[in-house]
Protein backbone atom coordinates (compact mmCIF):
# COMPACT_ATOMS: atom_id res chain seq x y z
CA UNK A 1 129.83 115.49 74.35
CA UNK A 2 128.96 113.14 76.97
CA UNK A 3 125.23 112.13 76.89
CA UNK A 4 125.38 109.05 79.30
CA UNK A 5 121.59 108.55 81.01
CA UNK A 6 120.85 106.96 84.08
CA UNK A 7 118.84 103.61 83.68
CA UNK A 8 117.21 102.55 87.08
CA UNK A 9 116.05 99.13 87.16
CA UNK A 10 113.41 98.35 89.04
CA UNK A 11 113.93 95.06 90.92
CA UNK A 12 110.99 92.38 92.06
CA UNK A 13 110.38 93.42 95.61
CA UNK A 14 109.78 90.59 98.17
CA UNK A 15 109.33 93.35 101.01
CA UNK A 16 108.00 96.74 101.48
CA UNK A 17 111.91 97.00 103.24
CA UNK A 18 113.39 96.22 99.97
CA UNK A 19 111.04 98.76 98.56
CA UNK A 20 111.93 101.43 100.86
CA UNK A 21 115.89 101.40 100.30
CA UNK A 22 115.38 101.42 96.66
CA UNK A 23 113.21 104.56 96.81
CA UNK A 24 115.60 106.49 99.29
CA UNK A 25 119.04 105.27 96.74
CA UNK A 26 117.66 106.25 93.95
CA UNK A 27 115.69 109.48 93.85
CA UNK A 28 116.31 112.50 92.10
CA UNK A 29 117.74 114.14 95.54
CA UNK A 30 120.66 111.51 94.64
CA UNK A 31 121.07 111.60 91.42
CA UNK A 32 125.05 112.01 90.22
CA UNK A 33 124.81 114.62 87.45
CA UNK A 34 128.68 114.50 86.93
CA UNK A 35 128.14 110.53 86.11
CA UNK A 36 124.95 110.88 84.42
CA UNK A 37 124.93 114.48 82.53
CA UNK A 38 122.43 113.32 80.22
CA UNK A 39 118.64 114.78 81.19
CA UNK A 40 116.92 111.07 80.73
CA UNK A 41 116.14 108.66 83.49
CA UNK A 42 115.50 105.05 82.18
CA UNK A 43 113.00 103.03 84.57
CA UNK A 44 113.57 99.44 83.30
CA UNK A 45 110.72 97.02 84.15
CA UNK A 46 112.31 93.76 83.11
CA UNK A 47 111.80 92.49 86.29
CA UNK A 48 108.76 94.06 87.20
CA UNK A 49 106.22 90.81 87.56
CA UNK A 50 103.98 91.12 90.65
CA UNK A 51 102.74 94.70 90.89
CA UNK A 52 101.30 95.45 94.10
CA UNK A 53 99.13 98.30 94.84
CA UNK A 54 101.93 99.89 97.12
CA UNK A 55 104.00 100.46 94.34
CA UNK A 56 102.71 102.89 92.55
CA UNK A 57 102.47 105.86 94.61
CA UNK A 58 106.04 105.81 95.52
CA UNK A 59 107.21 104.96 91.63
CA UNK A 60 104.89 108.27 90.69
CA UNK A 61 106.48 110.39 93.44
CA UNK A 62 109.94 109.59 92.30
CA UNK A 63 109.12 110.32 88.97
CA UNK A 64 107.38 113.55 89.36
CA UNK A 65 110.96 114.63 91.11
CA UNK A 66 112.65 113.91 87.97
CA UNK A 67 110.46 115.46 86.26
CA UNK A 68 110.14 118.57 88.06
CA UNK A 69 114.14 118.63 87.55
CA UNK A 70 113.44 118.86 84.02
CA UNK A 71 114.39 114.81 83.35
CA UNK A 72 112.56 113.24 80.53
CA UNK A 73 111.43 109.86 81.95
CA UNK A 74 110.50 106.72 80.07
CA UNK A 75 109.76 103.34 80.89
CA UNK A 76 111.58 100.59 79.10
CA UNK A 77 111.21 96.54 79.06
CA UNK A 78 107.71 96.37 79.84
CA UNK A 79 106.10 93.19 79.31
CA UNK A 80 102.38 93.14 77.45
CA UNK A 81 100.40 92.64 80.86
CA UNK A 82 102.44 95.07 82.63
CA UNK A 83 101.73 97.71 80.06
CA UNK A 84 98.01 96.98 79.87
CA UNK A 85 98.32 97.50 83.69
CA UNK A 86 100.01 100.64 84.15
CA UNK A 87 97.98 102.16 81.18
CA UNK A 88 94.52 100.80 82.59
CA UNK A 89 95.01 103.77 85.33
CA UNK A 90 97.01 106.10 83.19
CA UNK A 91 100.22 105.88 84.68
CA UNK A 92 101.94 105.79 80.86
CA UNK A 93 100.21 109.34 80.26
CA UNK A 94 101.56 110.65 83.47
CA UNK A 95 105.11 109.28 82.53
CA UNK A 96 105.43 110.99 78.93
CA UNK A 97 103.28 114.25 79.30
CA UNK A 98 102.85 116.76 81.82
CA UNK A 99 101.94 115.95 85.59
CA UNK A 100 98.79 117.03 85.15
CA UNK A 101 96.94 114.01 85.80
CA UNK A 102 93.78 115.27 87.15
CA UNK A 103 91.50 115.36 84.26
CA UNK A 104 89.58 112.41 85.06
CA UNK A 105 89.59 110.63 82.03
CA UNK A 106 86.99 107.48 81.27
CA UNK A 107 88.75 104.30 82.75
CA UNK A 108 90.66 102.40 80.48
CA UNK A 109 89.99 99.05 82.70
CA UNK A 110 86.30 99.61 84.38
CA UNK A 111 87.91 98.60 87.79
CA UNK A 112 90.89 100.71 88.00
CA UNK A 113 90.29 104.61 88.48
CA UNK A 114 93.08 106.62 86.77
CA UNK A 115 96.25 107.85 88.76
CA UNK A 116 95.46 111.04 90.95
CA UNK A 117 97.68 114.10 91.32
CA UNK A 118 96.88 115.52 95.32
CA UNK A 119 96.57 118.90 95.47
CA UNK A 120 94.77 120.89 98.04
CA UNK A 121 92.12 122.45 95.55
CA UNK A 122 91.05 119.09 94.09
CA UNK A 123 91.05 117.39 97.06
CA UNK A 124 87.85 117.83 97.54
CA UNK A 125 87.09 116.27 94.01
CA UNK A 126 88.99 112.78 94.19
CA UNK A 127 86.98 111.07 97.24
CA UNK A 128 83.33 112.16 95.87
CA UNK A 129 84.02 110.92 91.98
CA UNK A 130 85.60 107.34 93.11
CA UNK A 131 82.43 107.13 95.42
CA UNK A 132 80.13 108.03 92.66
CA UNK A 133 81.79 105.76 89.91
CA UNK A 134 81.62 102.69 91.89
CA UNK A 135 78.28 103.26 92.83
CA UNK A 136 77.03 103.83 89.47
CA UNK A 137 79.28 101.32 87.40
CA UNK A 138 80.36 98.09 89.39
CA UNK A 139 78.72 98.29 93.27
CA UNK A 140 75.51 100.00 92.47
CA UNK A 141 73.62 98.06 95.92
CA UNK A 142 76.53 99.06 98.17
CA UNK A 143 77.09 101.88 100.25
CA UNK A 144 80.17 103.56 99.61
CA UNK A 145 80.54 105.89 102.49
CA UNK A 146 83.43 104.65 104.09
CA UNK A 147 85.80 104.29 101.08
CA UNK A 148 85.23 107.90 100.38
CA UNK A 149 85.75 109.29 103.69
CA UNK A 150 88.98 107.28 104.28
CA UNK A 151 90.09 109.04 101.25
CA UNK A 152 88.99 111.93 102.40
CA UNK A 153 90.68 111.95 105.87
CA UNK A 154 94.22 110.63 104.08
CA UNK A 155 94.43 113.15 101.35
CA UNK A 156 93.48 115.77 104.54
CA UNK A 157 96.43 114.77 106.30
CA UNK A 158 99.07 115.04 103.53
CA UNK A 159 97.42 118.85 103.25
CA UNK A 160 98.10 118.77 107.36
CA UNK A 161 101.15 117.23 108.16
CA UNK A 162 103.40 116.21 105.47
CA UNK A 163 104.74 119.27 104.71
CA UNK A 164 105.81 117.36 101.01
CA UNK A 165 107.71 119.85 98.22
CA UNK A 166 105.62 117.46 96.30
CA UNK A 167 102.36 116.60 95.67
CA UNK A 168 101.03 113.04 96.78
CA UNK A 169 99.62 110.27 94.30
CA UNK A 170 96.89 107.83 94.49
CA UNK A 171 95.16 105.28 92.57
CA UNK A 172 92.41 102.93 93.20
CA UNK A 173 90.68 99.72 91.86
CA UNK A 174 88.61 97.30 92.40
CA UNK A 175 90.10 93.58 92.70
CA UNK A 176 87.44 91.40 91.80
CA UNK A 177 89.10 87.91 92.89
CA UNK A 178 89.92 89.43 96.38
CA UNK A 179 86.40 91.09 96.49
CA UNK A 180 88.15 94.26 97.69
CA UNK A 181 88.46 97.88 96.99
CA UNK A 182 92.62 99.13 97.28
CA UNK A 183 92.88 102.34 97.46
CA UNK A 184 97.30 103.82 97.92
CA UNK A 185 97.93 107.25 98.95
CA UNK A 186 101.49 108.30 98.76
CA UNK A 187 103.57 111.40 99.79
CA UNK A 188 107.40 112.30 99.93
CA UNK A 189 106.96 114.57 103.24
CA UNK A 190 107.40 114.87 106.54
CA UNK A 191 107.18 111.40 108.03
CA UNK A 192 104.25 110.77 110.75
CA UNK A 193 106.83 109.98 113.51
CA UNK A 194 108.78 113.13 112.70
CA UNK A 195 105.47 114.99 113.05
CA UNK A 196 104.44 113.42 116.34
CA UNK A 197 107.71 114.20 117.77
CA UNK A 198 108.23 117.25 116.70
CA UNK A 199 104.93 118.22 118.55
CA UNK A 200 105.54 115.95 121.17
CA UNK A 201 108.80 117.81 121.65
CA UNK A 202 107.12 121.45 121.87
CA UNK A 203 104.81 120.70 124.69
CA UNK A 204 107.46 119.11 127.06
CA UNK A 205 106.70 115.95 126.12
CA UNK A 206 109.15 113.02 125.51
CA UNK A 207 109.97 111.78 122.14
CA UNK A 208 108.38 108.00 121.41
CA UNK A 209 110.04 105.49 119.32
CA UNK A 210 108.95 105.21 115.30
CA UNK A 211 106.48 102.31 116.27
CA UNK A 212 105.04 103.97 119.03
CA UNK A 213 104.61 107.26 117.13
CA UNK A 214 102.34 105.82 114.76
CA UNK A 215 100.42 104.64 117.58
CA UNK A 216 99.83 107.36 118.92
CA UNK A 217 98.96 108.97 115.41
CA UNK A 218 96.22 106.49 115.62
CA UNK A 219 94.96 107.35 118.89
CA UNK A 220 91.38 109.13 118.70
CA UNK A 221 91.32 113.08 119.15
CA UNK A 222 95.31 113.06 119.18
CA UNK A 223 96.45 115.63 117.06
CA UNK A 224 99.71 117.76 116.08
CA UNK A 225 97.94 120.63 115.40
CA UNK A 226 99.14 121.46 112.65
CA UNK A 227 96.02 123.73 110.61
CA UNK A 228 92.66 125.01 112.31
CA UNK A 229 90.82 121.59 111.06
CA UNK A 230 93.41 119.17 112.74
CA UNK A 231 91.05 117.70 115.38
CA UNK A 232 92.78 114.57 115.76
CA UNK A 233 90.31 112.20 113.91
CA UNK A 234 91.77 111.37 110.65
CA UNK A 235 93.70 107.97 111.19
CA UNK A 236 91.45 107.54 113.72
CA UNK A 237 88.70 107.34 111.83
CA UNK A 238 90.40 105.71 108.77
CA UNK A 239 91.26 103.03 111.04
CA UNK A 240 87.58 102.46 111.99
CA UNK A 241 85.97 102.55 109.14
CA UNK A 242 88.62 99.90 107.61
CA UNK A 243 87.74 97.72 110.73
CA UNK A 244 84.52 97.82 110.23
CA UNK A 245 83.91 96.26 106.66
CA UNK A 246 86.63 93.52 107.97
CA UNK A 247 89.51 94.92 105.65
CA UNK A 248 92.94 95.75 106.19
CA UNK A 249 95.04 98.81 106.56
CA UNK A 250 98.85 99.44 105.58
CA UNK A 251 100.63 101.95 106.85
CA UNK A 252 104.67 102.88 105.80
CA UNK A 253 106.12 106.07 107.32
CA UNK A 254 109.49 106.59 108.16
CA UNK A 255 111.11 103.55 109.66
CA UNK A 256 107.79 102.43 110.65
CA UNK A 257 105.60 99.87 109.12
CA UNK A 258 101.99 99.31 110.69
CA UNK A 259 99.21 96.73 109.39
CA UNK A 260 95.34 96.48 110.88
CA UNK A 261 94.69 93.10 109.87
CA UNK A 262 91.29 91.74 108.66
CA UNK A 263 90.47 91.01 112.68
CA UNK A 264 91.60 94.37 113.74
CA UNK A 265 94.86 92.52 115.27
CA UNK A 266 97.62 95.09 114.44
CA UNK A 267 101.28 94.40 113.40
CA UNK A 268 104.23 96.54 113.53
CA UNK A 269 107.65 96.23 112.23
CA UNK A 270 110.59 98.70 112.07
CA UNK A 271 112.42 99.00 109.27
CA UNK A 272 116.57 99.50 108.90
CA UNK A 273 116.18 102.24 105.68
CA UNK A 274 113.25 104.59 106.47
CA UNK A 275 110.92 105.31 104.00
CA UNK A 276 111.21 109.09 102.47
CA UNK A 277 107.53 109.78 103.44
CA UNK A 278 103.96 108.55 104.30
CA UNK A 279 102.51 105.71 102.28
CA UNK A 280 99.28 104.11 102.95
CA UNK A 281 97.26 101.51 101.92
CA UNK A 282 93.58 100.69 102.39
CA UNK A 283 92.18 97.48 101.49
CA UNK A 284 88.23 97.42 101.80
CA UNK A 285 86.39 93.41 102.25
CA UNK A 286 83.38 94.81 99.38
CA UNK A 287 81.06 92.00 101.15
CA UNK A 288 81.19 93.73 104.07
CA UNK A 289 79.97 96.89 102.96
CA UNK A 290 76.49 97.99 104.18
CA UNK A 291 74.29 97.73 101.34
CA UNK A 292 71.70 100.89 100.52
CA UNK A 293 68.63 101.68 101.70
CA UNK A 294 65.34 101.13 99.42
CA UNK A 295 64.59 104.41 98.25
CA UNK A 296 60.43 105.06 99.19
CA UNK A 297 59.24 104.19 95.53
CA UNK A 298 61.28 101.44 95.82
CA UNK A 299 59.60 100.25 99.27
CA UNK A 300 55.92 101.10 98.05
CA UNK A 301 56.39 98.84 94.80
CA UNK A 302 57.78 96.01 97.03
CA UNK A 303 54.10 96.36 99.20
């Protein structure tokens, strides 16, 4: 009997391009069963050095395909600090067991929060507990407001427009050399320009090129319309509130690549192999975040 497995190797990416066609050639969608009958998929990390936060969602969405095909997936050739990486947000767990990820175990590492499953009825959940451990564990003087309704807004608008078979990942830690707080939110849906001309499209309206979808995604009280609560300010507002603590914003969707840089100077670039999906990346300057009030015992003891 032939038992041959696929092994996918996962290259060092120099570019989120590079990143993108290796996503769309090798998910489970194209997987050849008649070449690879076996039902294990090999991820080798040999050459996985530089992890960057915008790797992870799309690495967990490709898995969780496999996995919902009924692949067993492991992870070979990881070095030690790769490993300690991965496990510090429980990516290794989410690998070997079950895709339910969502039981909010203590963090391994204190600055990374585990991996995140997004589904509509613990939405709600995700945004509130990163708010509340940061608060309480690492940034106990800052106010934390704006990381958790960016989160908030994003996981919202994989629940509005993405229209994924899948559920979304996300992850986020605290990167204590940059001083910032990187938060990725991932899906394998519809893409944002797909959705924007699609809508476009029903009201008599032209269609707009990738780039200039996503700027019009970003536009404040746009929306597709896509559930009762779509009022147009989710992006919007992500956008501002990223701006306004001086950090940056990353977002991959389609063909389209858009950055808001640290001086709210944006950047676009459009990609030759789309991207299967929506991924986005916050990135958060911590000094910039308004610290909290006193509370009033705190204030009287001070006088």
């Amino acid at each position: 009997m032939n038992d041959k497995h696929r092994t996918i190797e996962y290259p060092q990416f120099a570019k989120i391009e590079n990143l993108s066609s290796w996503v769309n050639k090798n998910r489970a969608s194209r997987h050849d069963t008649r070449k690879y009958p076996s039902k294990v998929i090999d991820f080798d990390l040999t050459k996985m050095r530089s992890i960057k936060p915008y790797h992870i969602g799309p690495l967990a969405c490709m898995i969780h395909e496999y996995k919902e095909k009924g692949y067993k997936v492991r992870l070979q050739n990881l070095s030690e600090r790769v490993n300690k990486y991965l496990s510090s947000f429980n990516f290794m767990h989410f690998c070997v067991g079950n895709n339910e990820v969502n039981n909010w175990p203590t963090p391994v590492f204190h600055t990374t929060l585990p991996l995140w499953r997004i589904v509509e009825d613990a939405a709600t959940i995700y945004h509130i507990k990163v708010q509340e451990y940061f608060e309480n564990n690492l940034l106990d003087d800052k106010e934390l407001s704006p990381l958790s309704n960016s989160l908030g807004e994003l996981m919202n608008n994989i629940f509005d427009h993405s229209e994924s078979r899948i559920p979304g990942f996300t992850f986020t830690q605290l990167d204590t050399t940059r001083k910032e707080i990187i938060t990725s939110v991932c899906d394998f849906g519809v893409t944002i320009p797909k959705k924007v001309n699609s809508y476009l499209e029903k009201i008599g309206q032209s269609k707009l090129s990738p780039i200039k979808a996503i700027e019009q995604a970003l536009v404040n009280q746009f929306s597709t319309k896509s559930t009762p609560r779509n009022k147009g300010f989710g992006l919007h507002t992500t956008l501002s509130a990223v701006k306004h603590v001086e950090g940056k914003m990353l977002i991959v969707s389609g063909s389209a690549i858009f950055w808001q840089m640290k001086d709210g100077s944006h950047l676009y670039h459009l990609m030759e192999y789309a991207f299967p999906g929506t991924l986005i990346v916050i990135y958060l300057n911590v000094g910039k975040l308004q610290k909290k009030e006193l509370e009033l015992s705190d204030e009287l003891h001070l006088m």
